[in-house]
Protein backbone atom coordinates (compact mmCIF):
# COMPACT_ATOMS: atom_id res chain seq x y z
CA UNK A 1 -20.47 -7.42 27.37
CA UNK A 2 -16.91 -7.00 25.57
CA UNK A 3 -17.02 -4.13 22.78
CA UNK A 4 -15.85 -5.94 19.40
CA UNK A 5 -13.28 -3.25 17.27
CA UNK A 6 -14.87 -1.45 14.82
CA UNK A 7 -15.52 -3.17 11.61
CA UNK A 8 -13.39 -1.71 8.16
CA UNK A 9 -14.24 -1.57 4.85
CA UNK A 10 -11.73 -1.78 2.27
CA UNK A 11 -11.76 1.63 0.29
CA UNK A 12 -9.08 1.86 -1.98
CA UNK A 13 -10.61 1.06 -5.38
CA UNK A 14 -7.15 0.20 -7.03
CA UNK A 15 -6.92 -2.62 -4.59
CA UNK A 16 -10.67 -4.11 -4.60
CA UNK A 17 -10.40 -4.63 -8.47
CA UNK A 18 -6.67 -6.69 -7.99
CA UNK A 19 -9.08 -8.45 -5.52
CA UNK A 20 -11.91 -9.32 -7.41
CA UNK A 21 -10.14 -10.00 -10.52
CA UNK A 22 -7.94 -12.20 -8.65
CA UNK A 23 -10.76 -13.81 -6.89
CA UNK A 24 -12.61 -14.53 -9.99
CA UNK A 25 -9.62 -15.82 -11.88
CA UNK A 26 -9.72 -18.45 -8.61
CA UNK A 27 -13.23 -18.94 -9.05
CA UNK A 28 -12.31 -20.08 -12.68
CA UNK A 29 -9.85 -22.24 -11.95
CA UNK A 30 -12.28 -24.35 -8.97
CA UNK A 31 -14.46 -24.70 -11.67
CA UNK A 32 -11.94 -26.21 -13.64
CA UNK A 33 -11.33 -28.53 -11.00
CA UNK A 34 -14.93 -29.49 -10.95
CA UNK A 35 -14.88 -30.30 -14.72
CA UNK A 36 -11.39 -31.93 -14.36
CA UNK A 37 -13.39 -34.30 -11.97
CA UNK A 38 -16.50 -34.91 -14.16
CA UNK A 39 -14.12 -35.70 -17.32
CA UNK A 40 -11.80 -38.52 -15.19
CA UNK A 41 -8.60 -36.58 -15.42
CA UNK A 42 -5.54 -37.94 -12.98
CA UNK A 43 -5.61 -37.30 -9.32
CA UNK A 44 -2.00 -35.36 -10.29
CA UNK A 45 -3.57 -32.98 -12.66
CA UNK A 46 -6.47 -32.04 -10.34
CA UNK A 47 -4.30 -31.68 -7.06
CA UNK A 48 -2.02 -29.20 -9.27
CA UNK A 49 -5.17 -27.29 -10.43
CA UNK A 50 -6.54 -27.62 -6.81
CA UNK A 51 -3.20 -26.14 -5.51
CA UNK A 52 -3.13 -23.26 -7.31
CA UNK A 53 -7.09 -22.20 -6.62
CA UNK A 54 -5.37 -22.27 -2.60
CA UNK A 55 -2.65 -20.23 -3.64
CA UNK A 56 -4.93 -17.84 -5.69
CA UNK A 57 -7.48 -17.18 -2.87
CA UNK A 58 -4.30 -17.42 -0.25
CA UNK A 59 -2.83 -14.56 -1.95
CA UNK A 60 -5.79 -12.69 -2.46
CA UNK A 61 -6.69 -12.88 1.71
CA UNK A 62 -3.29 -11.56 2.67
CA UNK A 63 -3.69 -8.67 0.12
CA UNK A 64 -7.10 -7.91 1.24
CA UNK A 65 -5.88 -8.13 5.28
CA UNK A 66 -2.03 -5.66 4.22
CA UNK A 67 -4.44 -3.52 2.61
CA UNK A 68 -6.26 -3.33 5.54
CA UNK A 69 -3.99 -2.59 7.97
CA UNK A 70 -2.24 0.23 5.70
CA UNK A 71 -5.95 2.27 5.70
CA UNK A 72 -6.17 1.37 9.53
CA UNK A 73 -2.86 2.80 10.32
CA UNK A 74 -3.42 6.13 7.91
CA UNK A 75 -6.82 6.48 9.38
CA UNK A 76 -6.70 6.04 12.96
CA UNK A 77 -4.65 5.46 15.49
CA UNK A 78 -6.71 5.58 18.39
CA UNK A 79 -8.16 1.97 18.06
CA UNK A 80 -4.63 0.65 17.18
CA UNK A 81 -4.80 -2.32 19.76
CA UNK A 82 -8.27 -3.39 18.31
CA UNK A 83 -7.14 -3.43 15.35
CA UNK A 84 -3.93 -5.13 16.02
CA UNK A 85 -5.66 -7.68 17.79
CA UNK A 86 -8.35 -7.99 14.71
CA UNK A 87 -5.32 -8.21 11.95
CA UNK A 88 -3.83 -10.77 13.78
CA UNK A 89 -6.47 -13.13 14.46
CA UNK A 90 -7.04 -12.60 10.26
CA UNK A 91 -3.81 -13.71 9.85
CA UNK A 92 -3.46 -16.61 11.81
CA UNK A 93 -7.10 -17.76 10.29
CA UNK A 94 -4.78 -18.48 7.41
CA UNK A 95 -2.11 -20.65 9.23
């Protein structure tokens, strides 16, 4: 049986509250998009609004992934191609 890397926990508290916040601010906006539905606004509106909850959460994945990778690489180094492998497979998730 393959050993799976080690899994890490985001620590620094400055970052997990730009995350939240910015992950509730999405959360807002999809339920705009769910009342812009209900109330029969245009298909342009709602694809805007819809675009920028995918930017939003987009934005917030890659922070949450750099963030990531800068504790992995001050903590330890001796899992680096673990973690490189991890990191990567987060990013491309994302593609």
């Amino acid at each position: 049986m393959a050993s799976k890397a080690p899994a890490h926990v985001l620590s620094d508290p400055v970052q997990l509250d730009a995350l939240t916040k910015r992950l509730k601010r999405a959360h807002g906006q999809l339920g705009a998009v769910v009342r812009m539905l209900e109330e029969g606004r245009s298909c342009e509106e709602i694809v805007n609004q819809m675009a920028a909850v995918g930017k939003a959460v987009n934005t917030a994945a890659f922070t949450l992934i750099a963030a990531n990778l800068k504790e992995c690489i001050e903590d330890d180094k001796s899992n680096a191609p673990a973690v490189t492998e991890k990191l990567q497979k987060l990013f491309l998730s994302l593609a």
